[in-house]
PDB file of N, CA and C in Angstrom:
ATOM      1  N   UNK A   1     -12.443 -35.496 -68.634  1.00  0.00           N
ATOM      2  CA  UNK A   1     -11.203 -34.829 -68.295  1.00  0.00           C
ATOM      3  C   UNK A   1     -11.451 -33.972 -67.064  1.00  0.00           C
ATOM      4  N   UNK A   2     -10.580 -33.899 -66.228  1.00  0.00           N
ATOM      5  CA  UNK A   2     -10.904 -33.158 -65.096  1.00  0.00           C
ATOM      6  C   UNK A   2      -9.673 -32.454 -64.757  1.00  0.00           C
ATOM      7  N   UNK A   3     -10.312 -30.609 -65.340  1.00  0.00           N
ATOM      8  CA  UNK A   3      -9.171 -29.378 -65.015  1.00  0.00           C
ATOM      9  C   UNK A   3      -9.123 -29.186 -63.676  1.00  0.00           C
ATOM     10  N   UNK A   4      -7.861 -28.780 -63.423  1.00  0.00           N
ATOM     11  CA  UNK A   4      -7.876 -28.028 -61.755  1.00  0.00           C
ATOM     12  C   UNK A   4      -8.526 -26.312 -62.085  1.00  0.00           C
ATOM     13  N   UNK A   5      -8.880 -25.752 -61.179  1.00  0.00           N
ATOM     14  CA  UNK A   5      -9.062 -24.568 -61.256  1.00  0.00           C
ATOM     15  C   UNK A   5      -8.062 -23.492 -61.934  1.00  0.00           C
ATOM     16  N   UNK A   6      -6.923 -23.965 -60.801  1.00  0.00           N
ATOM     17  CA  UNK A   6      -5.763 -22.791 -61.638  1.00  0.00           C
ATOM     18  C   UNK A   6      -5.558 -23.048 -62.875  1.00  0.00           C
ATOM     19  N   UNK A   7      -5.786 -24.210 -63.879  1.00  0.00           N
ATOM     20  CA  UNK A   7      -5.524 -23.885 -65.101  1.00  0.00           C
ATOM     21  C   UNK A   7      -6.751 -23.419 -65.652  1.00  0.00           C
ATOM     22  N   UNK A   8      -8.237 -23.515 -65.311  1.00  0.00           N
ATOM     23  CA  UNK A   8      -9.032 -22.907 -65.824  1.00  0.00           C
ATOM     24  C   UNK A   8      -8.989 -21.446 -65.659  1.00  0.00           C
ATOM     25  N   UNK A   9      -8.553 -21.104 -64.607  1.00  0.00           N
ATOM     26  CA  UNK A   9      -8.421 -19.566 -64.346  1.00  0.00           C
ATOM     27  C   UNK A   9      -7.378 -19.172 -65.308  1.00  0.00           C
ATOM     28  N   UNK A  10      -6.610 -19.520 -65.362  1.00  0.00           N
ATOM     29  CA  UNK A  10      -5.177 -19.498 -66.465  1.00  0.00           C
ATOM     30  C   UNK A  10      -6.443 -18.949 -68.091  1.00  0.00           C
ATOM     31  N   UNK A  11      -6.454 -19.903 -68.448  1.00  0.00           N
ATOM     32  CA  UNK A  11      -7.950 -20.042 -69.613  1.00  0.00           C
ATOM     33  C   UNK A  11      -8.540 -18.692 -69.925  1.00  0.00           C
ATOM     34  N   UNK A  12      -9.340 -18.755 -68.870  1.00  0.00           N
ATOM     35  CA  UNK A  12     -10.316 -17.624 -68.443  1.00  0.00           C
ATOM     36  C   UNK A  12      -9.712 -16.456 -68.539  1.00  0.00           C
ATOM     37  N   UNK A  13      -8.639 -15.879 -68.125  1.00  0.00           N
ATOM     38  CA  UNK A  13      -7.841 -14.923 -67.918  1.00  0.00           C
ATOM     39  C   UNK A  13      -6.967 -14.629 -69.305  1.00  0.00           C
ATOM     40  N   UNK A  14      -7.069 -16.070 -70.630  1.00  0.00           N
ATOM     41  CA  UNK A  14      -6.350 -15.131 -71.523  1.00  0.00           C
ATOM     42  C   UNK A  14      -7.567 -14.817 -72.513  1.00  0.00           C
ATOM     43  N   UNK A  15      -8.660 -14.541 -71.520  1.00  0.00           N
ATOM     44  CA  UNK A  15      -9.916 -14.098 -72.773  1.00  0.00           C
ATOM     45  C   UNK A  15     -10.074 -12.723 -72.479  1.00  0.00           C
ATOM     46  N   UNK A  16      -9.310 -12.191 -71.781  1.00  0.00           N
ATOM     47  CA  UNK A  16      -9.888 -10.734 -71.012  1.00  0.00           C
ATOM     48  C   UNK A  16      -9.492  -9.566 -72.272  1.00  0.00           C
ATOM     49  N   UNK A  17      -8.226 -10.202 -73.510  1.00  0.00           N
ATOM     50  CA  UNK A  17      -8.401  -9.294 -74.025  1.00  0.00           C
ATOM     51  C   UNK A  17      -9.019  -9.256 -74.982  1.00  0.00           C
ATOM     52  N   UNK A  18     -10.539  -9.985 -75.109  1.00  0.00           N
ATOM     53  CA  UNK A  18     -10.679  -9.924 -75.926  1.00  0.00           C
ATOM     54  C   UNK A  18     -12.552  -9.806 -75.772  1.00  0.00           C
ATOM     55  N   UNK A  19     -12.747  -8.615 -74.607  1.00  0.00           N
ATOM     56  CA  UNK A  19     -13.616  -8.261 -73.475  1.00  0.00           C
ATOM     57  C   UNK A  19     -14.696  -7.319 -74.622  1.00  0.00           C
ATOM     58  N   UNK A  20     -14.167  -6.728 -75.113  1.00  0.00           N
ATOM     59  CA  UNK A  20     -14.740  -5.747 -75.645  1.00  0.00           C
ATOM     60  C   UNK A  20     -14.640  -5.769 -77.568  1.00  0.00           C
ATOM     61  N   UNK A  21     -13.982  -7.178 -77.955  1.00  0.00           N
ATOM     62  CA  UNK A  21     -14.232  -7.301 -79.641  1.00  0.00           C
ATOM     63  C   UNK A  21     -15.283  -7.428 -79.752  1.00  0.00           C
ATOM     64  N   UNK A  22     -16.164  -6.812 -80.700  1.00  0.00           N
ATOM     65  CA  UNK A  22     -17.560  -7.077 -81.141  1.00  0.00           C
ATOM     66  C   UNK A  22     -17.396  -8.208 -81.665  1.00  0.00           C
ATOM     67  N   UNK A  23     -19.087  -9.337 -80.984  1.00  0.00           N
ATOM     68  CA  UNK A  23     -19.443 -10.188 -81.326  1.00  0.00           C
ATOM     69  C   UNK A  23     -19.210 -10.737 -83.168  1.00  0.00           C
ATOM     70  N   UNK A  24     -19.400  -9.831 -83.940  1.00  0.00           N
ATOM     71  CA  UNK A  24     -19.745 -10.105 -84.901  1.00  0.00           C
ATOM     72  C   UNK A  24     -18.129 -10.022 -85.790  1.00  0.00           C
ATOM     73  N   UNK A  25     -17.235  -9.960 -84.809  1.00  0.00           N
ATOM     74  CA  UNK A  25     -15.707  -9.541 -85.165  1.00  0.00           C
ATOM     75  C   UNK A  25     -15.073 -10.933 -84.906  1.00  0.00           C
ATOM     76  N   UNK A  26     -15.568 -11.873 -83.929  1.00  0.00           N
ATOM     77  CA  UNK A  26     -15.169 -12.928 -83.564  1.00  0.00           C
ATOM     78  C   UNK A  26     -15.951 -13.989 -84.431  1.00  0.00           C
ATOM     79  N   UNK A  27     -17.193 -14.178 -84.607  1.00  0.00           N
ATOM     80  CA  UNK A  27     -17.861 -14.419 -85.715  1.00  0.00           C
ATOM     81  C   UNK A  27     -17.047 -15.008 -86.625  1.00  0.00           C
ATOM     82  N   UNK A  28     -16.658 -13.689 -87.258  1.00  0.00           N
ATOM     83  CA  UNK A  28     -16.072 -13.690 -88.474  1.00  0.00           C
ATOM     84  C   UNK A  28     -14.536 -14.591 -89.081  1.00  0.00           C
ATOM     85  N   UNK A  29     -13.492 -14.288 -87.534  1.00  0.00           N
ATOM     86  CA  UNK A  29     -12.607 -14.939 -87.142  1.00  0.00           C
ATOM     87  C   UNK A  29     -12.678 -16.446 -87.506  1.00  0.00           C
ATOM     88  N   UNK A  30     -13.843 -16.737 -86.520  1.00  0.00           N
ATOM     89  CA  UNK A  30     -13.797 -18.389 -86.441  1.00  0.00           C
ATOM     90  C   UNK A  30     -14.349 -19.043 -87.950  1.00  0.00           C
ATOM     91  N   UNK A  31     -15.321 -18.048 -88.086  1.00  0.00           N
ATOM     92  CA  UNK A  31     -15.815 -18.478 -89.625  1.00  0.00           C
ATOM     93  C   UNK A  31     -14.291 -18.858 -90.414  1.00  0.00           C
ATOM     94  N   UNK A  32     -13.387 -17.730 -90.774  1.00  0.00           N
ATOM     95  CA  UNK A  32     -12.112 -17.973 -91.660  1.00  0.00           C
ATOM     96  C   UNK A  32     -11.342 -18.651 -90.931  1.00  0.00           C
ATOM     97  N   UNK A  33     -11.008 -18.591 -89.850  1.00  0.00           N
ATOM     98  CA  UNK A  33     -10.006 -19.562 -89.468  1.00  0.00           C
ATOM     99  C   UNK A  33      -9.648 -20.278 -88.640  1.00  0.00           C
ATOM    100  N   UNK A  34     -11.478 -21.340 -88.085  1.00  0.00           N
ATOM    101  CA  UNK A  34     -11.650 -21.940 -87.278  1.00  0.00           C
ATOM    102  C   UNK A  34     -11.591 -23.109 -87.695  1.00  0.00           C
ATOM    103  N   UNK A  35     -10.422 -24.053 -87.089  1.00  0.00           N
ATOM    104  CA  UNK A  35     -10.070 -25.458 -88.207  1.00  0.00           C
ATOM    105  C   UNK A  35     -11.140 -26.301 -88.136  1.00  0.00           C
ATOM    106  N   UNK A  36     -12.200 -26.314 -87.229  1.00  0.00           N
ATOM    107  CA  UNK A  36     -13.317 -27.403 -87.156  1.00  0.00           C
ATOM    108  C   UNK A  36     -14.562 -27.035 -88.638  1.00  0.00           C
ATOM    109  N   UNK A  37     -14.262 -25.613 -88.679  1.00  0.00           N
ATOM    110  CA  UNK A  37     -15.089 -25.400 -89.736  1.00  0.00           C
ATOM    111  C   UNK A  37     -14.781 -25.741 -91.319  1.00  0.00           C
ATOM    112  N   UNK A  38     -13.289 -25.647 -91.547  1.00  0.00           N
ATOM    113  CA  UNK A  38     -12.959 -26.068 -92.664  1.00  0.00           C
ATOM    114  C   UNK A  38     -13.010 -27.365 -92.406  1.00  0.00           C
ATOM    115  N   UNK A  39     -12.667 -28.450 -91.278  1.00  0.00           N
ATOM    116  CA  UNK A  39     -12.646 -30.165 -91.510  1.00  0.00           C
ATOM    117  C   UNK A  39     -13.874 -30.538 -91.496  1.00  0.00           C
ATOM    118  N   UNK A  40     -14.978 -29.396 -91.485  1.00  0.00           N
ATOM    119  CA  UNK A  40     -16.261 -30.237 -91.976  1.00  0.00           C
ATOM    120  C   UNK A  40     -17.059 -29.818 -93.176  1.00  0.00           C
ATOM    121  N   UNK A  41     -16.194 -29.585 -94.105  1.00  0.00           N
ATOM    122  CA  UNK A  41     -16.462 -29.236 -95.022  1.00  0.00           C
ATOM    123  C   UNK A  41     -15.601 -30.160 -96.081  1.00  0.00           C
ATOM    124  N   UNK A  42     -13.969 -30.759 -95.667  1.00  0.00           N
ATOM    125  CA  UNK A  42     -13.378 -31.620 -96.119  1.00  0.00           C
ATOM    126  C   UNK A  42     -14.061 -32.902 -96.347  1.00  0.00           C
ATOM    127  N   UNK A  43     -14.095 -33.688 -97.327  1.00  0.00           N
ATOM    128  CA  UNK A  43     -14.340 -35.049 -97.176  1.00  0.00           C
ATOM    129  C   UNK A  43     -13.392 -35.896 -96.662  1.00  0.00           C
ATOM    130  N   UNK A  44     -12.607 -35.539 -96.263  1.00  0.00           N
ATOM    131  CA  UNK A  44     -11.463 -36.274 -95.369  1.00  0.00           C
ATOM    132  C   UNK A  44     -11.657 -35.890 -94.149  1.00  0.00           C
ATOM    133  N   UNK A  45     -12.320 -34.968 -93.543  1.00  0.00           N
ATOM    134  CA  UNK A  45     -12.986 -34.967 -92.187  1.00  0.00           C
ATOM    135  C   UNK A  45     -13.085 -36.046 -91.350  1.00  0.00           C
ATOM    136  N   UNK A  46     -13.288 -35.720 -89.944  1.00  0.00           N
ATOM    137  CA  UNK A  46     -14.222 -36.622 -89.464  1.00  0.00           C
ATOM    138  C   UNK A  46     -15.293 -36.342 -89.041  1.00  0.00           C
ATOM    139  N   UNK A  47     -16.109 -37.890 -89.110  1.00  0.00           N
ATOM    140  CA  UNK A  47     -17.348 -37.657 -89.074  1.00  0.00           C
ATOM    141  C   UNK A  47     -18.390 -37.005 -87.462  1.00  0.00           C
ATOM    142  N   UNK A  48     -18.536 -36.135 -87.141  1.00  0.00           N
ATOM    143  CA  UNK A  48     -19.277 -35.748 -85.963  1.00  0.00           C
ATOM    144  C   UNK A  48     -19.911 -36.870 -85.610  1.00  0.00           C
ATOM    145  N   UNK A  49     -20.441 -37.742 -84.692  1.00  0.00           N
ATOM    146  CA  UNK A  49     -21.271 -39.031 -84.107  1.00  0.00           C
ATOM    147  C   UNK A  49     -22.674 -38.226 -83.267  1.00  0.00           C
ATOM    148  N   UNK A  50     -22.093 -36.779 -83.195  1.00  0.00           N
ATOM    149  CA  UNK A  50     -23.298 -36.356 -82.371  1.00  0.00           C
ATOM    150  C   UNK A  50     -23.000 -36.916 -80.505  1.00  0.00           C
ATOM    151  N   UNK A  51     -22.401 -38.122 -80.299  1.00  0.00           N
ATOM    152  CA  UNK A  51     -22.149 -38.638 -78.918  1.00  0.00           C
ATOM    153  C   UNK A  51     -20.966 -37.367 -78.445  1.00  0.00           C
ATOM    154  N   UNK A  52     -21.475 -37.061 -77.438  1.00  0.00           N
ATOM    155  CA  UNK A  52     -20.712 -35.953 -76.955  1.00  0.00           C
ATOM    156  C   UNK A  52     -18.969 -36.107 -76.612  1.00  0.00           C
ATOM    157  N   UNK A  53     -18.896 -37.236 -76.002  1.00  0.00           N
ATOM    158  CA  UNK A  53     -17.442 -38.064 -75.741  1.00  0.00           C
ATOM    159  C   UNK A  53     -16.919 -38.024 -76.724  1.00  0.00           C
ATOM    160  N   UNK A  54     -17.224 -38.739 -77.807  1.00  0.00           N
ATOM    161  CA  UNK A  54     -16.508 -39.240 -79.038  1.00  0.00           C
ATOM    162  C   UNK A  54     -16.157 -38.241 -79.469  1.00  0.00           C
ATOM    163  N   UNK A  55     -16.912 -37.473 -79.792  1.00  0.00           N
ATOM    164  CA  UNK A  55     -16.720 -36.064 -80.688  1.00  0.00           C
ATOM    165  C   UNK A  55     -15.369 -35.120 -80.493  1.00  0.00           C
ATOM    166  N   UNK A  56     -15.857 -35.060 -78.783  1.00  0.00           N
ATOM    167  CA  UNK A  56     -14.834 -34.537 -78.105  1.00  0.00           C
ATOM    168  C   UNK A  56     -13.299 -35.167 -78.379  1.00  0.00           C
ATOM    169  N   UNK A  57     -13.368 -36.422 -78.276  1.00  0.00           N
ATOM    170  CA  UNK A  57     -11.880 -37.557 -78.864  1.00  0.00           C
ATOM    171  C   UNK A  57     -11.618 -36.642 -79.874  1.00  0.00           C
ATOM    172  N   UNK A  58     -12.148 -36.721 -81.526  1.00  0.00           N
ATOM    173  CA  UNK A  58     -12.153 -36.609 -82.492  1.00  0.00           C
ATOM    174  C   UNK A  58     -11.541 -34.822 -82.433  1.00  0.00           C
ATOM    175  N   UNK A  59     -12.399 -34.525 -81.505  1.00  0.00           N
ATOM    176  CA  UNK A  59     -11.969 -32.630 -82.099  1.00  0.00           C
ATOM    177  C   UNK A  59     -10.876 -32.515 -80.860  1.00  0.00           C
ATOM    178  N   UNK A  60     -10.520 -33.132 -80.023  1.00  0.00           N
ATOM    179  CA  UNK A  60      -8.985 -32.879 -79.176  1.00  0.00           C
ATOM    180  C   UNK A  60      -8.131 -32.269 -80.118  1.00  0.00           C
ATOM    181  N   UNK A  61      -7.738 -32.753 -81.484  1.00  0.00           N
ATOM    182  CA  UNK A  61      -6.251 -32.631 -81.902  1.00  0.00           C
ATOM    183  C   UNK A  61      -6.732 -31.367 -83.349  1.00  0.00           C
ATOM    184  N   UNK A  62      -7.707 -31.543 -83.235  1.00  0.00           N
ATOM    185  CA  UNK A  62      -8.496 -29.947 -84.011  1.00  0.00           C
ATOM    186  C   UNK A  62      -8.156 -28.416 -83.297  1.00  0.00           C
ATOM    187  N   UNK A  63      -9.106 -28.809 -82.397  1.00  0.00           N
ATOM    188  CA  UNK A  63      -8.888 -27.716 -80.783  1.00  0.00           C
ATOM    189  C   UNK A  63      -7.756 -27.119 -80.337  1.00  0.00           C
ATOM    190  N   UNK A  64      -6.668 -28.322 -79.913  1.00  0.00           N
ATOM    191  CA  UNK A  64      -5.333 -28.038 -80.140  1.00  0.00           C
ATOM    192  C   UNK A  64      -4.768 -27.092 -80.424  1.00  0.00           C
ATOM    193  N   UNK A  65      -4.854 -27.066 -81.882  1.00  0.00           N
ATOM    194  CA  UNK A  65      -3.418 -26.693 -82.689  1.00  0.00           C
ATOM    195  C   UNK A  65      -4.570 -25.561 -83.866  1.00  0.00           C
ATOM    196  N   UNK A  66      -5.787 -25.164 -83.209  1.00  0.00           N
ATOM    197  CA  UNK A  66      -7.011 -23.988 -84.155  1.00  0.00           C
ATOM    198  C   UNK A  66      -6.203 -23.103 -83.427  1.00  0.00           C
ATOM    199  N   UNK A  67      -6.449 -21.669 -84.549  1.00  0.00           N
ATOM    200  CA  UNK A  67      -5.457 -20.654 -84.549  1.00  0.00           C
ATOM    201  C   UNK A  67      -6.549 -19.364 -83.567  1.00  0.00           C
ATOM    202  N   UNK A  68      -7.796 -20.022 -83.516  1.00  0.00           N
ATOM    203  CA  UNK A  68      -9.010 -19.159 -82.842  1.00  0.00           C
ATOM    204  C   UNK A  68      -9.510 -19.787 -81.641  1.00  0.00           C
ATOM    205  N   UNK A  69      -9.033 -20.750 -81.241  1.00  0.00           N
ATOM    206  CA  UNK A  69      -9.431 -21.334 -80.543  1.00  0.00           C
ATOM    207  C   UNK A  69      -9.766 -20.392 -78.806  1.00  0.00           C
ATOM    208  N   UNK A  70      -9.418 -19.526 -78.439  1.00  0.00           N
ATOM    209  CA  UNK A  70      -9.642 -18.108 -77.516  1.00  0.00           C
ATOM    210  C   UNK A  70     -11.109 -17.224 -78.248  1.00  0.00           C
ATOM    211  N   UNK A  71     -11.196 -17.228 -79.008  1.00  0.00           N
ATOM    212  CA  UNK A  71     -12.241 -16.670 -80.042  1.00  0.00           C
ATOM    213  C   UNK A  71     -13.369 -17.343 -80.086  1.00  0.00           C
ATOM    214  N   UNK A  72     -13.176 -18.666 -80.150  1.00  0.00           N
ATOM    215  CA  UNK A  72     -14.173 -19.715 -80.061  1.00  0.00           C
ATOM    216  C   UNK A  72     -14.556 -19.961 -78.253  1.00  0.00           C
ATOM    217  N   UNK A  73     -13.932 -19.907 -77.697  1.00  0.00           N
ATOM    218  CA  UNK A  73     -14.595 -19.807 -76.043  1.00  0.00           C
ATOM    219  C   UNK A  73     -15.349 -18.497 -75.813  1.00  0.00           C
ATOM    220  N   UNK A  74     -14.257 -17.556 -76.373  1.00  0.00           N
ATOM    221  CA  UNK A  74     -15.116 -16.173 -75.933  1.00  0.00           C
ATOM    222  C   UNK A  74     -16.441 -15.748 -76.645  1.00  0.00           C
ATOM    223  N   UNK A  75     -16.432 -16.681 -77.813  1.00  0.00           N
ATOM    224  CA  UNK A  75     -17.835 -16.291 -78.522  1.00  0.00           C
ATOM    225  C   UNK A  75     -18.942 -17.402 -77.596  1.00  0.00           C
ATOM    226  N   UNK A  76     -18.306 -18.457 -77.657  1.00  0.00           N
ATOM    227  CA  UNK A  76     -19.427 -19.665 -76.685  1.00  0.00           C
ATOM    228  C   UNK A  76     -19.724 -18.872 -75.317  1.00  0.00           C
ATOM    229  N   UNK A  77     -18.987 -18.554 -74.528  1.00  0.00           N
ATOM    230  CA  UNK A  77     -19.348 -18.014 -73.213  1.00  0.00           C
ATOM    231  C   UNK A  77     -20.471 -16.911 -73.284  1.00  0.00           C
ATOM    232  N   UNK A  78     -20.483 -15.477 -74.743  1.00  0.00           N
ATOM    233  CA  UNK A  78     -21.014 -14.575 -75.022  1.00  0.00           C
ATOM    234  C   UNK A  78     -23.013 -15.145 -75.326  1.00  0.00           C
ATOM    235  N   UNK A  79     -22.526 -16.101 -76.386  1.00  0.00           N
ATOM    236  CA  UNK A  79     -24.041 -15.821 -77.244  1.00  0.00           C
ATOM    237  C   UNK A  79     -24.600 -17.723 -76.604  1.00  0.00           C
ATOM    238  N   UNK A  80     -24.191 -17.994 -75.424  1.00  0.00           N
ATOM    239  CA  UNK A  80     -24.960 -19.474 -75.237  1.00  0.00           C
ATOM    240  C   UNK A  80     -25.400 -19.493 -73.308  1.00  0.00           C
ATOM    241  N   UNK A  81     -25.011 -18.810 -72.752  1.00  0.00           N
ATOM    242  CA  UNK A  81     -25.543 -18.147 -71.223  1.00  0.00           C
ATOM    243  C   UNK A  81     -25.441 -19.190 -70.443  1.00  0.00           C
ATOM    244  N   UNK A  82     -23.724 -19.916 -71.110  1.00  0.00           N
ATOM    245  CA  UNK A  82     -23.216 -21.291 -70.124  1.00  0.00           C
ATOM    246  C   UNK A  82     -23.398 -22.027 -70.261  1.00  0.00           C
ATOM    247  N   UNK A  83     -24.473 -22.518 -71.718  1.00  0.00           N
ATOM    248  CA  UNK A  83     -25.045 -23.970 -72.020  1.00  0.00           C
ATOM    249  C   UNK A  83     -23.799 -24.471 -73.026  1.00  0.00           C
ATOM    250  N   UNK A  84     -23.268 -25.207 -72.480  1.00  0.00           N
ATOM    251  CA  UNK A  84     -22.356 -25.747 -73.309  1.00  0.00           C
ATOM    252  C   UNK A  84     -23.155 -26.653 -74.517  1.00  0.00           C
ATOM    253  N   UNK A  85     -22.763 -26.150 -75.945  1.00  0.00           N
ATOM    254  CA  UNK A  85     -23.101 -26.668 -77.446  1.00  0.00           C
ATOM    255  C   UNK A  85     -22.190 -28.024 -77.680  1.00  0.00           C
ATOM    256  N   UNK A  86     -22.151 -28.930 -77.941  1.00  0.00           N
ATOM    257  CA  UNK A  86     -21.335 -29.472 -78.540  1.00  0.00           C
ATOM    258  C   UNK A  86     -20.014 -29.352 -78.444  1.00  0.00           C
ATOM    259  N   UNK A  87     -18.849 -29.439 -79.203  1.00  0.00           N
ATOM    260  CA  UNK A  87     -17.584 -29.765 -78.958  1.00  0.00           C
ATOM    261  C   UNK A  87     -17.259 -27.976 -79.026  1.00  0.00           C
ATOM    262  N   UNK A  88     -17.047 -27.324 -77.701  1.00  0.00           N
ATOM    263  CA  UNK A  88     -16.982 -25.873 -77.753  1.00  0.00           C
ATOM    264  C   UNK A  88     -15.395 -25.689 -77.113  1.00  0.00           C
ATOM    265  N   UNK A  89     -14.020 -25.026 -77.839  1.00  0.00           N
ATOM    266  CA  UNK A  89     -12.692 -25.059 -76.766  1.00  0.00           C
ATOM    267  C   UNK A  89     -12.299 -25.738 -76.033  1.00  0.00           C
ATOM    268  N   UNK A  90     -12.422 -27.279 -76.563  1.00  0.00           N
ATOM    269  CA  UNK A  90     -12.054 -28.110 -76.047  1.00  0.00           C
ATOM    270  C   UNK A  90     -12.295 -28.778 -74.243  1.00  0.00           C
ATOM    271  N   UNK A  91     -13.171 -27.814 -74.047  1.00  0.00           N
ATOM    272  CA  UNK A  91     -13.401 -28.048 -72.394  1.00  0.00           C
ATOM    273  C   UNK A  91     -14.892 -29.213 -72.352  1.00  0.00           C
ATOM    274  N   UNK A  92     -14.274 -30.071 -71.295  1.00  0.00           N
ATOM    275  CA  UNK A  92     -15.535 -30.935 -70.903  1.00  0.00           C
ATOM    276  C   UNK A  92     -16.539 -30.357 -70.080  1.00  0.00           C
ATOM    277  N   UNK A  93     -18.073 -30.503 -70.078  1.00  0.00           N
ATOM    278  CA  UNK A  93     -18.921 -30.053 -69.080  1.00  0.00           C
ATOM    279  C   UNK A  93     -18.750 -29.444 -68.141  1.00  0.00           C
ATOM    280  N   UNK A  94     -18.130 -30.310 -67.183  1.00  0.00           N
ATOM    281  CA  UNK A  94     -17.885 -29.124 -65.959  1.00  0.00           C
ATOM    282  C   UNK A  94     -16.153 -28.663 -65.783  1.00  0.00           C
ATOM    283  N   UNK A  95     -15.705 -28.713 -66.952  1.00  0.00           N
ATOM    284  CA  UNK A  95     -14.784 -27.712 -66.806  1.00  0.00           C
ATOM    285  C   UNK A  95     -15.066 -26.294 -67.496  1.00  0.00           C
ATOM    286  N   UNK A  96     -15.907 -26.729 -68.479  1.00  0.00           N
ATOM    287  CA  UNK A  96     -16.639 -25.529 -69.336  1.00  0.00           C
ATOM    288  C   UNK A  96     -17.616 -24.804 -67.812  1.00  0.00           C
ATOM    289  N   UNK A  97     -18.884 -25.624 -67.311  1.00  0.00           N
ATOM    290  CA  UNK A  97     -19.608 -24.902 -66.223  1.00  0.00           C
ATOM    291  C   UNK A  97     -18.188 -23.722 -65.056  1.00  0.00           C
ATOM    292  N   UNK A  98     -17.572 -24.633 -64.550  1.00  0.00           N
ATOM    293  CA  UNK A  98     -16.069 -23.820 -64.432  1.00  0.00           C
ATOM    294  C   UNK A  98     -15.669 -23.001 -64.672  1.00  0.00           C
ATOM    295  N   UNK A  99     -15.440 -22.832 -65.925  1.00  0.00           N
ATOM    296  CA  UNK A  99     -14.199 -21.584 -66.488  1.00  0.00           C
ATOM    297  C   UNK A  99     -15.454 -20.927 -67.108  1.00  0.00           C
ATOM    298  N   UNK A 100     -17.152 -21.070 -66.978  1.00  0.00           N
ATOM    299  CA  UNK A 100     -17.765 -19.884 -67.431  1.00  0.00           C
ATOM    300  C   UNK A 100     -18.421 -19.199 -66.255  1.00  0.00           C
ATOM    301  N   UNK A 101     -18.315 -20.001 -65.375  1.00  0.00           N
ATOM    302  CA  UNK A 101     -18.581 -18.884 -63.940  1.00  0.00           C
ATOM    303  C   UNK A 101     -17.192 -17.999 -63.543  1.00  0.00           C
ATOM    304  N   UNK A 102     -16.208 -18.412 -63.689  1.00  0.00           N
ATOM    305  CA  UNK A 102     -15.079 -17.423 -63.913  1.00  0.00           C
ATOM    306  C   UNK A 102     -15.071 -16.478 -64.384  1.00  0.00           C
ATOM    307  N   UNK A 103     -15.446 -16.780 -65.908  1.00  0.00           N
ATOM    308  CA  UNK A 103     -15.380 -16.101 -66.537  1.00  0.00           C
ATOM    309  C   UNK A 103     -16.890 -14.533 -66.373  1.00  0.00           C
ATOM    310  N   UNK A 104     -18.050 -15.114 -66.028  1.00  0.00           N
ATOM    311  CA  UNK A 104     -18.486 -14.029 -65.792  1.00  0.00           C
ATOM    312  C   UNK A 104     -17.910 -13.155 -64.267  1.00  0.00           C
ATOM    313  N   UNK A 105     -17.670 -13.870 -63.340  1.00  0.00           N
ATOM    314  CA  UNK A 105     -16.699 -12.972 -62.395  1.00  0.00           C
ATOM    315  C   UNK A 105     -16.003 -12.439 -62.616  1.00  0.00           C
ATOM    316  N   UNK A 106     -14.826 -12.627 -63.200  1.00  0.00           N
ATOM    317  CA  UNK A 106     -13.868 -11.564 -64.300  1.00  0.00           C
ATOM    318  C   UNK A 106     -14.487 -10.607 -64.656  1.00  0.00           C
ATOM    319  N   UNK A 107     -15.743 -10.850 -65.514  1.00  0.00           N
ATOM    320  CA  UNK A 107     -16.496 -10.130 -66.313  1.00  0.00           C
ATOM    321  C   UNK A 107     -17.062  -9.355 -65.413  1.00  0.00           C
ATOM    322  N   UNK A 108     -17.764  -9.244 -64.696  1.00  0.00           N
ATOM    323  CA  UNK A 108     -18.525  -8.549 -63.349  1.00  0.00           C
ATOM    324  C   UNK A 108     -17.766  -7.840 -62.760  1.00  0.00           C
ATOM    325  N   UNK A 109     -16.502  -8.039 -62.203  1.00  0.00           N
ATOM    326  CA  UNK A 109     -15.755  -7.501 -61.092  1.00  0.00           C
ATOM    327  C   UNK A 109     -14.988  -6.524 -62.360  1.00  0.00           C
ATOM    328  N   UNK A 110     -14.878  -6.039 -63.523  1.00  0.00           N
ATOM    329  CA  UNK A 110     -13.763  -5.542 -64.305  1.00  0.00           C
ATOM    330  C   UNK A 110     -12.446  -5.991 -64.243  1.00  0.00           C
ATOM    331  N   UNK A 111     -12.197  -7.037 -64.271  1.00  0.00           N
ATOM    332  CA  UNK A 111     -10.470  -7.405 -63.496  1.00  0.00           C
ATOM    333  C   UNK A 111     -10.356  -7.549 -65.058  1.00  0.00           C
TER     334      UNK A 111
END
């Protein structure tokens, strides 16, 4: 998938308020009400392949319509120093590399 900037900046910009929640506050969030975490716990799930593409297919319509899904970027950007994990806010590689150099500029400059 390939974002333009202005919507990654768009992205990036609705994490600002959420600059200063303690780590362990967002944590907690995604733990209760991060939908990827309850559909893998369902046996009606789907199955992770581990192939980074596929996965990504599979968690599009997860990602979507998760009620944390801002929570889940802002914790990935915090505790992984840009290494994109697995299926993280729906962003591909280098839209994730993207919207996390943004995001520490945001972060740097106080905007």
């Amino acid at each position: 998938m390939n974002y333009g900037e202005e919507f990654l900046a768009e992205v990036v910009a609705s994490l600002d308020d959420l600059a200063h929640v303690p780590i362990e506050t967002l944590t907690r969030a995604i733990g209760r009400h991060g939908v990827c975490g309850w559909i893998d716990v369902a046996a009606d799930g789907p199955v992770w392949t581990g192939d980074v593409h596929a996965d990504r297919l599979m968690a599009a319509p997860l990602c979507s319509g998760c009620p944390v899904r801002r929570e889940c970027l802002e914790w990935e950007f915090r505790t992984t120093e840009g290494v994109k994990l697995d299926v993280w806010g729906l962003l591909d590689r280098d839209g994730h590399e993207v919207a996390h150099q943004l995001w520490l500029w945001r972060r740097g400059s106080g905007v």
